[in-house]
C-alpha atoms as a PDB file:
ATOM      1  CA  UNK A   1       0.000   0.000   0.000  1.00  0.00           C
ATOM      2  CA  UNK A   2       1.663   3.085  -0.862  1.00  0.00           C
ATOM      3  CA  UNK A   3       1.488   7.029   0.653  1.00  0.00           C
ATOM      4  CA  UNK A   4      -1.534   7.984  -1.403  1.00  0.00           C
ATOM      5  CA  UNK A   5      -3.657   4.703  -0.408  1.00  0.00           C
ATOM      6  CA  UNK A   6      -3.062   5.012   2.962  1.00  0.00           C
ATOM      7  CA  UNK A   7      -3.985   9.248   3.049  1.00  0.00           C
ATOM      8  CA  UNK A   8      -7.243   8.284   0.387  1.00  0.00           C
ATOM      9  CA  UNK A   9      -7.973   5.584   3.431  1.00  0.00           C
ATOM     10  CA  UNK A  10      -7.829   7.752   6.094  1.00  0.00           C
ATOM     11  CA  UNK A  11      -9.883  10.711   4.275  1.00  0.00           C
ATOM     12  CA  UNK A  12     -12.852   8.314   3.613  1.00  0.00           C
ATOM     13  CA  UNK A  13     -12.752   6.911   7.158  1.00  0.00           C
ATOM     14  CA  UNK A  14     -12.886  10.101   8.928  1.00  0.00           C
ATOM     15  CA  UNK A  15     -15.655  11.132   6.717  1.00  0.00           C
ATOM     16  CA  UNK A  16     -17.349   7.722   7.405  1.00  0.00           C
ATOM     17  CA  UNK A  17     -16.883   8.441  10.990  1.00  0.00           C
ATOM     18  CA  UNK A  18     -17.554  12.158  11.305  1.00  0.00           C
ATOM     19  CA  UNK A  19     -19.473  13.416   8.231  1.00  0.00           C
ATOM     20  CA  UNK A  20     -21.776  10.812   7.300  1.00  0.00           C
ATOM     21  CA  UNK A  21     -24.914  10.641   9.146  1.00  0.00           C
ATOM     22  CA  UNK A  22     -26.770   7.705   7.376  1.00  0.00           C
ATOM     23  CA  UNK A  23     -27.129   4.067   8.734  1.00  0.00           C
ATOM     24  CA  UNK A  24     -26.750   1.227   6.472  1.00  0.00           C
ATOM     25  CA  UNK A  25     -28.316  -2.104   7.074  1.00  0.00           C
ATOM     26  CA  UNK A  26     -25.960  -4.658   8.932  1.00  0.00           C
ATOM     27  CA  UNK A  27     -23.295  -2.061   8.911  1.00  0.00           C
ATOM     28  CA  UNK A  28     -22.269   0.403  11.526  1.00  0.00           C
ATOM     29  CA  UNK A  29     -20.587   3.444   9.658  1.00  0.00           C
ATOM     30  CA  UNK A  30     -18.828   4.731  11.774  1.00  0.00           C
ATOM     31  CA  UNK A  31     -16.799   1.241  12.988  1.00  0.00           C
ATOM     32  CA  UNK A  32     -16.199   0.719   9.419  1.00  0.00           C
ATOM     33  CA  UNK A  33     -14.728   4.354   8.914  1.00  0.00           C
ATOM     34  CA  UNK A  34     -12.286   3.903  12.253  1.00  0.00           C
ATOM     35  CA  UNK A  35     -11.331   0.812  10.826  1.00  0.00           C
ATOM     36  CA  UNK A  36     -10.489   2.416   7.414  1.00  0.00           C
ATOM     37  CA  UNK A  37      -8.518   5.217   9.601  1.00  0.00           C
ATOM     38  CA  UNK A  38      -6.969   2.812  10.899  1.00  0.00           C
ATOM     39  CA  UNK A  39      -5.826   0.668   7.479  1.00  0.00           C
ATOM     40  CA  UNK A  40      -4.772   3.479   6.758  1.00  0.00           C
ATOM     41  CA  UNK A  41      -2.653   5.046   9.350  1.00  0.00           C
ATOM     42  CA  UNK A  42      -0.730   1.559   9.665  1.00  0.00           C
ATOM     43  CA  UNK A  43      -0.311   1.658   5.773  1.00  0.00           C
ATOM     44  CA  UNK A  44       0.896   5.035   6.242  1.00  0.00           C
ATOM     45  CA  UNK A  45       3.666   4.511   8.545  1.00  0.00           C
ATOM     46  CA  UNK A  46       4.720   1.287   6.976  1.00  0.00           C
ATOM     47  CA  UNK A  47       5.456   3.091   3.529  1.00  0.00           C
ATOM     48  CA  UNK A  48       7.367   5.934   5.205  1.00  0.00           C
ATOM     49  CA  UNK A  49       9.317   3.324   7.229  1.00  0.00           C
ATOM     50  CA  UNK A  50      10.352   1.854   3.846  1.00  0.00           C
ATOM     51  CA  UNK A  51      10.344   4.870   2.339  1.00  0.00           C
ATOM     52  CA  UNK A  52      13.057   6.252   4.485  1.00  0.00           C
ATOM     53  CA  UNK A  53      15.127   3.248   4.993  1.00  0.00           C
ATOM     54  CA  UNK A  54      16.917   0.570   2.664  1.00  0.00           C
ATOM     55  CA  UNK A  55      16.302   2.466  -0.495  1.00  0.00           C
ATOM     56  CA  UNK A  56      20.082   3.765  -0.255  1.00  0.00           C
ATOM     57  CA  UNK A  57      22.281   1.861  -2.079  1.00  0.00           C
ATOM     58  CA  UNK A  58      26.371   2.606  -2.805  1.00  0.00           C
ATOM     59  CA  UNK A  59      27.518   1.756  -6.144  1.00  0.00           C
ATOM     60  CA  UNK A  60      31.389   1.478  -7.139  1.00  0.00           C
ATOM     61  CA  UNK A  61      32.462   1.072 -10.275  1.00  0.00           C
ATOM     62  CA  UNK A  62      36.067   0.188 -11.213  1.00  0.00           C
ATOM     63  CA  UNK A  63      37.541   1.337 -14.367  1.00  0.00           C
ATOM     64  CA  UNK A  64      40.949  -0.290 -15.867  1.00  0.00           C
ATOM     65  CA  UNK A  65      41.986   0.714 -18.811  1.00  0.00           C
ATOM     66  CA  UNK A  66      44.559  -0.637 -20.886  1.00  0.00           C
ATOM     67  CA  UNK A  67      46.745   0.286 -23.774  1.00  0.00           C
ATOM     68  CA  UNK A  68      47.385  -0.962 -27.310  1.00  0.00           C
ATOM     69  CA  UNK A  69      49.791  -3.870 -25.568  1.00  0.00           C
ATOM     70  CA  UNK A  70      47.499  -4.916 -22.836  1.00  0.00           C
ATOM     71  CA  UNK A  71      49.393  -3.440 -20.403  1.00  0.00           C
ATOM     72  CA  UNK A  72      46.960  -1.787 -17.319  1.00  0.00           C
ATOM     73  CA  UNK A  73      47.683   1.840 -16.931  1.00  0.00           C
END
């Protein structure tokens, strides 16, 4: 789940939870919003953990060149 899931997920819970005054049939809105809040708070912080770690990588690169005779210089 990446940044933008997890901030969409957390948007439509809290408007679940806090803006939405219906009742649906065998569903309690506002559970299912915290839950979504929830989804997506724990999404949230697992992408920035991975976003901020392991992604740095060193590359070396070794160049030998030689002349016409083979000869490293």
């Amino acid at each position: 789940m990446g940044i933008g899931v997890s901030v969409f997920l957390i948007a439509v819970g809290a408007i679940l939870t806090f803006a939405v005054n219906a009742s649906a049939p065998g569903a309690n809105l506002d559970v299912v919003g915290i839950i979504l809040m929830i989804a997506g708070g724990l999404g949230l912080l697992v992408s920035l953990a991975f976003a901020s770690s392991g992604r740095h990588s060193v590359v070396e690169e070794h160049v030998v060149e030689h002349d016409h005779t083979g000869h490293r210089h």
